[in-house]
C-alpha atoms as a PDB file:
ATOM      1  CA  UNK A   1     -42.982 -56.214  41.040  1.00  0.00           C
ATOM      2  CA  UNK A   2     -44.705 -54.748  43.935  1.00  0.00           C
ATOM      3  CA  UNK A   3     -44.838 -51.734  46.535  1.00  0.00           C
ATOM      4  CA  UNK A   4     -46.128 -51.009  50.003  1.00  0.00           C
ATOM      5  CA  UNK A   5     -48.363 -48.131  50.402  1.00  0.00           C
ATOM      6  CA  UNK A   6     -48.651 -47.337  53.770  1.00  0.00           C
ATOM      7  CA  UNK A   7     -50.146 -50.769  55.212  1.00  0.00           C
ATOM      8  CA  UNK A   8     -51.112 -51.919  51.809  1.00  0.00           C
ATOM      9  CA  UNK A   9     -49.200 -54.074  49.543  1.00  0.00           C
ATOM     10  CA  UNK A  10     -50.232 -53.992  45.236  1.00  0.00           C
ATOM     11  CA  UNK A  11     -50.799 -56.658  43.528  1.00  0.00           C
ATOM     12  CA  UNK A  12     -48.752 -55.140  40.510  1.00  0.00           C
ATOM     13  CA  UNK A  13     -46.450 -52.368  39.707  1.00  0.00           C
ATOM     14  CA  UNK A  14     -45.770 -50.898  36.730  1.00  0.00           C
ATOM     15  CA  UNK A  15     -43.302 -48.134  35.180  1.00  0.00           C
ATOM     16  CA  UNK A  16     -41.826 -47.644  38.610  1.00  0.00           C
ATOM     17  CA  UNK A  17     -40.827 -43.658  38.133  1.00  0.00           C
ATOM     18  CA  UNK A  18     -38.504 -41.300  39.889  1.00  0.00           C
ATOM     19  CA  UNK A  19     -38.563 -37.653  38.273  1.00  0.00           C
ATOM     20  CA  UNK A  20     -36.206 -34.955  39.380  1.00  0.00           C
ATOM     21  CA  UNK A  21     -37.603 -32.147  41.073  1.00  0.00           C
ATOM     22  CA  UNK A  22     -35.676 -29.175  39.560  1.00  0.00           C
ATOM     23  CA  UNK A  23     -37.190 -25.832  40.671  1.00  0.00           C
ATOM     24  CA  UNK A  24     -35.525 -24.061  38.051  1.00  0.00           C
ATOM     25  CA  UNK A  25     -36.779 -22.331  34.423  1.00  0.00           C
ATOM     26  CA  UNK A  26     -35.326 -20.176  32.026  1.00  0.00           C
ATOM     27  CA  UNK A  27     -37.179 -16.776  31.493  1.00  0.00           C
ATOM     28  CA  UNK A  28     -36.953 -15.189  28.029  1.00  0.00           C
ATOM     29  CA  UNK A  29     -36.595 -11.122  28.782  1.00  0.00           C
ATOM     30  CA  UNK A  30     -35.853  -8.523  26.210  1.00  0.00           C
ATOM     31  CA  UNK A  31     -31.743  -8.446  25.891  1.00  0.00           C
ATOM     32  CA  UNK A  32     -31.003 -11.607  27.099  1.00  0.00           C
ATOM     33  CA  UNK A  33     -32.037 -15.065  29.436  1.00  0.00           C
ATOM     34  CA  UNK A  34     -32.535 -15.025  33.015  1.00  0.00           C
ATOM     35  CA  UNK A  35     -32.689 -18.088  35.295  1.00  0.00           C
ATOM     36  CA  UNK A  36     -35.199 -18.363  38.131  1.00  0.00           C
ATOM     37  CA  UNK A  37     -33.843 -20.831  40.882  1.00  0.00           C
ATOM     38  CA  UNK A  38     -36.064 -22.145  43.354  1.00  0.00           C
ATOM     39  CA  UNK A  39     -33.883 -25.264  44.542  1.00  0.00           C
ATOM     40  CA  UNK A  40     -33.701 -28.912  44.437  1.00  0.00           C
ATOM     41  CA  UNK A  41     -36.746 -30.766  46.402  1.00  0.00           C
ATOM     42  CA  UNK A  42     -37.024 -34.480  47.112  1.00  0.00           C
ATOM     43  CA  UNK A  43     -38.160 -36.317  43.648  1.00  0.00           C
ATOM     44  CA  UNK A  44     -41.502 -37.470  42.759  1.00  0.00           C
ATOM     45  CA  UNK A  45     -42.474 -41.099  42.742  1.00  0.00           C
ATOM     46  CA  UNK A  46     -44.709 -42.147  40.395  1.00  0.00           C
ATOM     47  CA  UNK A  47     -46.114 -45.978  38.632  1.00  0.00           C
ATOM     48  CA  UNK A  48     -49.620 -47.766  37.375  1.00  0.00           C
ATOM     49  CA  UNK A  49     -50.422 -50.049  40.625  1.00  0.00           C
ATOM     50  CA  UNK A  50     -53.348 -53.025  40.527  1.00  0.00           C
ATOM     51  CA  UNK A  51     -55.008 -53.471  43.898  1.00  0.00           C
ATOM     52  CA  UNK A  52     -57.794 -55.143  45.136  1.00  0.00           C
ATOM     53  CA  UNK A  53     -60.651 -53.974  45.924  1.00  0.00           C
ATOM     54  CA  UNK A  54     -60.365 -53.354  50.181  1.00  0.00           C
ATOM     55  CA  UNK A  55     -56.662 -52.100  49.385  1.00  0.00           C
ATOM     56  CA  UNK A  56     -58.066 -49.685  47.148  1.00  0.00           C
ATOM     57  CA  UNK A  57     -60.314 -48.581  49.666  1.00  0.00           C
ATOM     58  CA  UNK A  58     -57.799 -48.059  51.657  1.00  0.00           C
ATOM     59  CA  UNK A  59     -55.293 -46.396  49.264  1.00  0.00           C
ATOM     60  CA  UNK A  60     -58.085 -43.900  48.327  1.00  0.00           C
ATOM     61  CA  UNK A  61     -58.581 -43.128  52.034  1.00  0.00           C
ATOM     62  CA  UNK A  62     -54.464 -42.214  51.924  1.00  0.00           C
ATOM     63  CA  UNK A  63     -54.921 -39.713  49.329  1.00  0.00           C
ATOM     64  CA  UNK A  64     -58.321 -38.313  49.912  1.00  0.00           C
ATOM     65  CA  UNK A  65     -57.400 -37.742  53.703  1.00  0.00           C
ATOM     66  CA  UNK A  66     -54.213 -35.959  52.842  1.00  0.00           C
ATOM     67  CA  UNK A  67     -52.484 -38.647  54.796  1.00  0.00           C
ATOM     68  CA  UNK A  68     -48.443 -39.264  54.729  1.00  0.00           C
ATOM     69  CA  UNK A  69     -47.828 -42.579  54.346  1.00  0.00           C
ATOM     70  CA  UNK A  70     -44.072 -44.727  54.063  1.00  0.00           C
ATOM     71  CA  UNK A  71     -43.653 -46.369  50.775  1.00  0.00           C
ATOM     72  CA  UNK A  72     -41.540 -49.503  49.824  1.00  0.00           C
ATOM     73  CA  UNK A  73     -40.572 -48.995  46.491  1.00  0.00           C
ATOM     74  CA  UNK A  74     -39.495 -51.966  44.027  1.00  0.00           C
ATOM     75  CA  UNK A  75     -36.117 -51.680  45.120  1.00  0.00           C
ATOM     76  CA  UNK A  76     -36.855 -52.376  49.054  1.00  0.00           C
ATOM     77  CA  UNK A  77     -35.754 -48.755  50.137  1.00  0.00           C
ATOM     78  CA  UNK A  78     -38.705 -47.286  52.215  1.00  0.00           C
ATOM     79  CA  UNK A  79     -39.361 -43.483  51.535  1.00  0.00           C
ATOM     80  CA  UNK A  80     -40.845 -41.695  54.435  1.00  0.00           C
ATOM     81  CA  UNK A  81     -44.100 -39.209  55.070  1.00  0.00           C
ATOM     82  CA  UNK A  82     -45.309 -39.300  51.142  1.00  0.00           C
ATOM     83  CA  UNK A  83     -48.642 -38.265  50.283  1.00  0.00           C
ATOM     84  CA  UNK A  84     -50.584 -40.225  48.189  1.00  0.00           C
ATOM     85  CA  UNK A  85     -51.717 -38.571  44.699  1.00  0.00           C
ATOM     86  CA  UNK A  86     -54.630 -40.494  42.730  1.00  0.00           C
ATOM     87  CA  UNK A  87     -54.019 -38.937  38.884  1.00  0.00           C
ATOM     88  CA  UNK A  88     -56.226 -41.734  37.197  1.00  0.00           C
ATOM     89  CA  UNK A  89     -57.529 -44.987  38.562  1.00  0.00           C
ATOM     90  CA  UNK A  90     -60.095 -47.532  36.634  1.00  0.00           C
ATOM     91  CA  UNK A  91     -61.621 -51.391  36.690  1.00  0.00           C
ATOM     92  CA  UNK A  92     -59.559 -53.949  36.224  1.00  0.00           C
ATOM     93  CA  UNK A  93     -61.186 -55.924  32.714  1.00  0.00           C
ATOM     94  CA  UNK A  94     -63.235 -58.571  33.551  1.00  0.00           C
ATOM     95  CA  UNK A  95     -63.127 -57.914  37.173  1.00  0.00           C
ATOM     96  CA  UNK A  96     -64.859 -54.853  37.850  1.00  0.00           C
ATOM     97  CA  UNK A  97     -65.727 -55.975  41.658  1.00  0.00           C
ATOM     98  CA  UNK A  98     -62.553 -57.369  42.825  1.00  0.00           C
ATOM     99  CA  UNK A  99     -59.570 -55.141  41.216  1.00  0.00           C
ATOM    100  CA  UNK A 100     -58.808 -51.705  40.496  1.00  0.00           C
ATOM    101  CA  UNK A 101     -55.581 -50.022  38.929  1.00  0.00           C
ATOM    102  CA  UNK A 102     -54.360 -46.586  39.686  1.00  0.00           C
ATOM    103  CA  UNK A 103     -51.690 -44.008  38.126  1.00  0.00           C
ATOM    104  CA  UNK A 104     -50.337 -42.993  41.512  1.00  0.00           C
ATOM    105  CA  UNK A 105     -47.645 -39.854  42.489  1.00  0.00           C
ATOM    106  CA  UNK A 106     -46.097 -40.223  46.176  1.00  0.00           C
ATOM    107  CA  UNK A 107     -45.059 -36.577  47.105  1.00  0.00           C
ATOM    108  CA  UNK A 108     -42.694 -35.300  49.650  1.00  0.00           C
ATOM    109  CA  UNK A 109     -44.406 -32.155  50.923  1.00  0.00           C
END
């Protein structure tokens, strides 16, 4: 399974998510509940990704720049203008040089 990031393609993809993006909470106040609304926004994109080592590079520029980027997901559909959030990344075992993997977020912003 793999994605596009911007010009980059993984090598891997793993736990492809979507998560909702609810704005809403419940507030606990003295006589009763009251909601706070704040809307529906696009969803958040998020999955473990191996790339090697000059798509990394590259990847890391996306994210560290504050660059929006199009993403093909796993299913083909491209999702437009995302920035590119690195929550984690690490070596790849036994190929420290060549590979890296990254817990990724794509944001709509």
């Amino acid at each position: 399974m793999h994605i596009k990031i911007g010009e980059v393609e993984t090598l891997r993809t793993e736990n492809w998510n979507i998560t909702p993006n609810d704005r809403q909470e419940r507030v606990e106040v003295i006589g009763g509940t009251v909601v706070q609304d704040f809307g529906i926004y696009d969803e958040v994109y998020s999955c473990k990704a191996t790339l090697a080592a000059e798509a990394a590079s590259i990847v890391s520029g996306y994210a560290y720049d504050r660059q929006f980027v199009d993403i093909r997901d796993v299913s083909g559909r491209i999702l437009k203008n995302k920035r590119v959030v690195i929550k984690k990344y690490g070596y790849v075992e036994h190929f420290e040089k060549e590979y890296y993997w990254f817990d990724l977020e794509f944001w709509e912003v």
